[in-house]
Protein backbone atom coordinates (compact mmCIF):
# COMPACT_ATOMS: atom_id res chain seq x y z
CA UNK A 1 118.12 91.96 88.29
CA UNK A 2 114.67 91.22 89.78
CA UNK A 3 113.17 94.76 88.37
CA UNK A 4 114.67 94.38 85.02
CA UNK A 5 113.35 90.67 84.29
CA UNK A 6 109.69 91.91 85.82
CA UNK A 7 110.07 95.06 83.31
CA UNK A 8 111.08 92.72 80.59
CA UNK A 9 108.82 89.04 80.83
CA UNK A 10 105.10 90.27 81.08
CA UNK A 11 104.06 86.42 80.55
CA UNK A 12 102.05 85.13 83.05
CA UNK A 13 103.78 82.57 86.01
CA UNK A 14 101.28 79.31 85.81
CA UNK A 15 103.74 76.41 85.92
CA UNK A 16 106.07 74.93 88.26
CA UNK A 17 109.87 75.28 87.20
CA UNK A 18 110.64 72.11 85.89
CA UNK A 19 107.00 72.07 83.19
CA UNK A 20 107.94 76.14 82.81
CA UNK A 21 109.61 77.18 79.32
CA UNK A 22 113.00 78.10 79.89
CA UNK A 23 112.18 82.41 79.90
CA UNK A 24 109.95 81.40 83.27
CA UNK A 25 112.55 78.88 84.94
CA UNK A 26 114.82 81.86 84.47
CA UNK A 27 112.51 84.31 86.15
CA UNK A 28 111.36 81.43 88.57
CA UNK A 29 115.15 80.91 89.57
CA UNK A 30 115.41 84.91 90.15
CA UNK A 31 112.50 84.86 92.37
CA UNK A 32 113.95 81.83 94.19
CA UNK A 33 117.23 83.58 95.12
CA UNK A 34 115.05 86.81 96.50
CA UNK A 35 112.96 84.59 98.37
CA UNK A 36 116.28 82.48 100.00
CA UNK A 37 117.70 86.18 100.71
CA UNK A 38 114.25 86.89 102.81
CA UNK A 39 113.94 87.46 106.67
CA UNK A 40 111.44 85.10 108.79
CA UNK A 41 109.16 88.61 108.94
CA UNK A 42 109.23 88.80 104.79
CA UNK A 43 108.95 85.24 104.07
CA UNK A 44 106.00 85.00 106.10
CA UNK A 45 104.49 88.36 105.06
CA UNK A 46 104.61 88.00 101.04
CA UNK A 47 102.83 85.01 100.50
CA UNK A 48 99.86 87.17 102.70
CA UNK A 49 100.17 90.62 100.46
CA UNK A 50 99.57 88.39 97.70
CA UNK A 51 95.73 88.00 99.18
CA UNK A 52 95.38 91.81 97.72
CA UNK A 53 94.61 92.72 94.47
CA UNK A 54 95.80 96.03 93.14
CA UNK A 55 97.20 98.31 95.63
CA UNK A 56 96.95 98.12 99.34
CA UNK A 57 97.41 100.07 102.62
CA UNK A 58 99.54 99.97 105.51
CA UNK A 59 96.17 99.79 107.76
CA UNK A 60 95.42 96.95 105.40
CA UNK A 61 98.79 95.03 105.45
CA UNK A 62 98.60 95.26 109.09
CA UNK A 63 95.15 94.07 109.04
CA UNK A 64 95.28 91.34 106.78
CA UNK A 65 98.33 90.17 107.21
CA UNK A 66 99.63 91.22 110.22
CA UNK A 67 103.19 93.50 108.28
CA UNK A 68 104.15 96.38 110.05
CA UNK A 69 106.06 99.39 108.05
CA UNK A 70 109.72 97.77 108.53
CA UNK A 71 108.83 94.86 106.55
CA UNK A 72 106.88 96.93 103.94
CA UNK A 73 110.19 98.88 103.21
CA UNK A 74 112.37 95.54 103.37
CA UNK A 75 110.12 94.09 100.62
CA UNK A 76 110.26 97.57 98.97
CA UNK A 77 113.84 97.91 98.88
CA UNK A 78 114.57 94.14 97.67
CA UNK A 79 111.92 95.11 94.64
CA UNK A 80 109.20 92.32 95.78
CA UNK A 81 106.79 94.89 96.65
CA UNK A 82 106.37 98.34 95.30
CA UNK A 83 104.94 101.99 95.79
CA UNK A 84 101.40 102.57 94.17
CA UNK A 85 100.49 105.92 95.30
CA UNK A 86 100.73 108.20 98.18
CA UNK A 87 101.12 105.47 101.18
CA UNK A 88 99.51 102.76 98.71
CA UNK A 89 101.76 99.82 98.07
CA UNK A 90 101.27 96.74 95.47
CA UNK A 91 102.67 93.52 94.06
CA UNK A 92 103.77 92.85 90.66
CA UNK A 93 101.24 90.51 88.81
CA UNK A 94 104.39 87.84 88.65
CA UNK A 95 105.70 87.98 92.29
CA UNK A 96 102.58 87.92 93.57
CA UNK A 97 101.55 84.71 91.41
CA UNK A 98 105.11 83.38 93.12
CA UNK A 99 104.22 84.41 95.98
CA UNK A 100 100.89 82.33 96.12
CA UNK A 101 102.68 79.51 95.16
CA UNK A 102 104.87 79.66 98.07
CA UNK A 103 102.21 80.04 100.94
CA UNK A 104 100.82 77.18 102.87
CA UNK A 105 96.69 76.60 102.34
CA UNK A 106 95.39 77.46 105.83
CA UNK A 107 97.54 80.40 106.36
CA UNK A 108 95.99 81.95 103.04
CA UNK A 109 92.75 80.89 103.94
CA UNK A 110 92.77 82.64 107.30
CA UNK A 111 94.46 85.52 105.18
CA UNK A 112 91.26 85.57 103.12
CA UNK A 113 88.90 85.73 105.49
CA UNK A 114 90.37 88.75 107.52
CA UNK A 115 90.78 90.49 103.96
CA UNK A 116 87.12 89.78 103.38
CA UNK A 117 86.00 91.23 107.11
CA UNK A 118 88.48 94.14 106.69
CA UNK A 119 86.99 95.65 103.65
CA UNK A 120 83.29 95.11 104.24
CA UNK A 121 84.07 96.54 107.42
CA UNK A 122 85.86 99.94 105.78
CA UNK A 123 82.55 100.01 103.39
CA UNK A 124 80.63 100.23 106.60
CA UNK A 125 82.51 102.97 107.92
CA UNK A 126 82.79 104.82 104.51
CA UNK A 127 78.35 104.32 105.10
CA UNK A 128 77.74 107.88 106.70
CA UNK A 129 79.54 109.64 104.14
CA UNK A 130 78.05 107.92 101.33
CA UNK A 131 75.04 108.93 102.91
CA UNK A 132 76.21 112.67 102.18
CA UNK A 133 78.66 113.77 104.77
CA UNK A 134 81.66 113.16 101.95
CA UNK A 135 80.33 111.59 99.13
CA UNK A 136 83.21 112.29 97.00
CA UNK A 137 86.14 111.66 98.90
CA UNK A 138 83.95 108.16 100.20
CA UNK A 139 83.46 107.58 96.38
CA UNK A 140 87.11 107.65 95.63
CA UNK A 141 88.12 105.58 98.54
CA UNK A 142 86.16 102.90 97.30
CA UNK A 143 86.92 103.64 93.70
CA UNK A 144 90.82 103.32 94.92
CA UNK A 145 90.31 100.42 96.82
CA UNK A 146 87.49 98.79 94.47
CA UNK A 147 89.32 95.30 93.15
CA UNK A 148 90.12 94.49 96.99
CA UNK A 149 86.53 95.66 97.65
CA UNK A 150 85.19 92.87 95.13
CA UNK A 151 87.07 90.17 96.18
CA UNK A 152 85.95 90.53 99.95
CA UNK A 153 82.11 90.61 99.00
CA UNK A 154 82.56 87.53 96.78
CA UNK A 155 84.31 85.84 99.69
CA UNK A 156 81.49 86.61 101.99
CA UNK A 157 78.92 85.54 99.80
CA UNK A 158 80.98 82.38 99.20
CA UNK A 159 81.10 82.04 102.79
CA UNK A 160 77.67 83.20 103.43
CA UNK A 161 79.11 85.39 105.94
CA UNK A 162 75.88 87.64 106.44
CA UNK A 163 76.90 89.85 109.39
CA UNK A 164 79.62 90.69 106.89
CA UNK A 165 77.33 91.31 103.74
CA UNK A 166 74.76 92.97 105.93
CA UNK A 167 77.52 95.54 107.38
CA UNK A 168 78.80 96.44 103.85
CA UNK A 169 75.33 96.11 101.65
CA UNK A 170 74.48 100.08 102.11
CA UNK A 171 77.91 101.53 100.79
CA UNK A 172 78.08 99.38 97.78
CA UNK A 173 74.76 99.91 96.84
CA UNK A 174 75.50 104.02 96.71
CA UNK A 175 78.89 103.23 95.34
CA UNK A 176 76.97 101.56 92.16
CA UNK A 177 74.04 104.50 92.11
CA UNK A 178 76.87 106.72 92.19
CA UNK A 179 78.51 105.28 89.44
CA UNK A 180 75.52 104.18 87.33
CA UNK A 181 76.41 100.61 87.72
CA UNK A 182 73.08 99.36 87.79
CA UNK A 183 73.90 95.89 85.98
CA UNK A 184 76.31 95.39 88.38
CA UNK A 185 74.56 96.07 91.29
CA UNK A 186 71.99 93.54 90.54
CA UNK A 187 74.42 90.73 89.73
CA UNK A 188 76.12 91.68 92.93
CA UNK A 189 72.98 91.95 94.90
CA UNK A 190 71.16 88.51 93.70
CA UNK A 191 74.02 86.39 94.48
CA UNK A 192 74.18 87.68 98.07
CA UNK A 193 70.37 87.31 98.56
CA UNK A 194 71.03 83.71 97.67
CA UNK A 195 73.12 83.02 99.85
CA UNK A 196 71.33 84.70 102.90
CA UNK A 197 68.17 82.70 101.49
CA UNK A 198 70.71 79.12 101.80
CA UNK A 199 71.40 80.32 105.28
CA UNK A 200 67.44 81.06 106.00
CA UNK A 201 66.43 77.88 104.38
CA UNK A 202 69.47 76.02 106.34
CA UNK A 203 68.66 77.50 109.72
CA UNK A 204 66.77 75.14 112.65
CA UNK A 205 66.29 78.15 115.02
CA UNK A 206 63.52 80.43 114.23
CA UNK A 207 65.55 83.49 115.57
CA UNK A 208 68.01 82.84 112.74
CA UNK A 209 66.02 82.37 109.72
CA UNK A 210 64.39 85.36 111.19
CA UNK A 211 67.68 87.41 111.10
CA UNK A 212 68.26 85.61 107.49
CA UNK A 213 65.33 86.80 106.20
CA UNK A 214 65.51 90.49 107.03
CA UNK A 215 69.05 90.61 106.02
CA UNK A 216 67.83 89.29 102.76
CA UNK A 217 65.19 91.51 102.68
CA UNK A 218 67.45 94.41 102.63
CA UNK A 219 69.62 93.14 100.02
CA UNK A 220 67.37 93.44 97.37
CA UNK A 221 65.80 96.73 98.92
């Protein structure tokens, strides 16, 4: 029943049940009894997938959210979670908007920020092959996993988590000469030099405006 309703309302989730029109409390309701049929492991592990956008790994779900492959294939087989490629997995655009909604603030949050440090980290091991070891196979990794990519960067410039930006700076800026997103790269690229300049600016120790100011130095290099 889930897979047909998700096949059939393409409608976006954005209200509780009882404001929803009566097409959502029926698809609402239908998520409800999947999510009352769930397993402590999947109830705590969907509201976390939700952090990705697009498709995802298992080295991701572990990393992010802590789900090993059994809970993967339970969420497979009950239709909340499904395949997206060779060992790629993703969430429909409506379970995971329910799945959001079901997730408690700090648990996401912490779920945010190890999605942010996972994928700046895999753009700073994809680094040497960007460099020319594999530039095409790095290229399509990062192509493949480019929304989740995004979403980590902006969360470490929100946080003005420079370790993080610094770590990941090199592979996006080949990733965008590659491409000939040039546009792009500069939006990207000014909004993280602003925030290692707030750090600099912020910073009472002269060793870490220091470190600030390099770091911003090389993200406009």
């Amino acid at each position: 029943q889930l897979e047909r309703q998700l096949a059939e309302d393409r409608s976006l989730l954005t209200s509780r049940r009882r404001d929803a029109p009566a097409r959502h409390r029926s698809l609402w309701d239908v998520f409800d009894h999947s999510w009352e049929r769930l397993g402590p492991d999947e109830k705590r592990a969907l509201p976390l997938l939700s952090i990705f956008r697009e498709g995802f790994g298992l080295e991701a779900a572990q990393a992010v959210a802590g789900t090993d492959l059994k809970t993967l294939l339970n969420l497979l087989d009950r239709k909340l979670v499904r395949r997206a490629g060779e060992r790629r997995f993703a969430l429909h655009e409506l379970v995971r908007q329910y799945a959001q909604q079901r997730a408690e603030d700090w648990l996401m949050e912490t779920a945010r920020a190890a999605h942010s440090r996972y994928y700046c980290s895999l753009l700073g091991r994809l680094t040497p092959d960007l460099r020319g070891g594999n530039v095409a196979a790095a290229l399509e990794h990062v192509q493949a996993n480019l929304a989740n990519v995004v979403a980590a960067w902006e969360h470490a410039v929100k946080q003005e988590d420079l370790a993080a930006l610094d770590a990941s700076r090199e592979a996006l800026d080949h990733y965008f000469y590659f491409r000939g997103r040039f546009t792009t790269a500069v939006d990207v690229f000014s909004r993280a030099f602003g925030a290692a300049e707030a750090v600099e600016q912020r910073s009472v120790e002269p060793v870490h405006r220091r470190q600030a100011r390099r770091i911003a130095g090389r993200l406009l290099h």
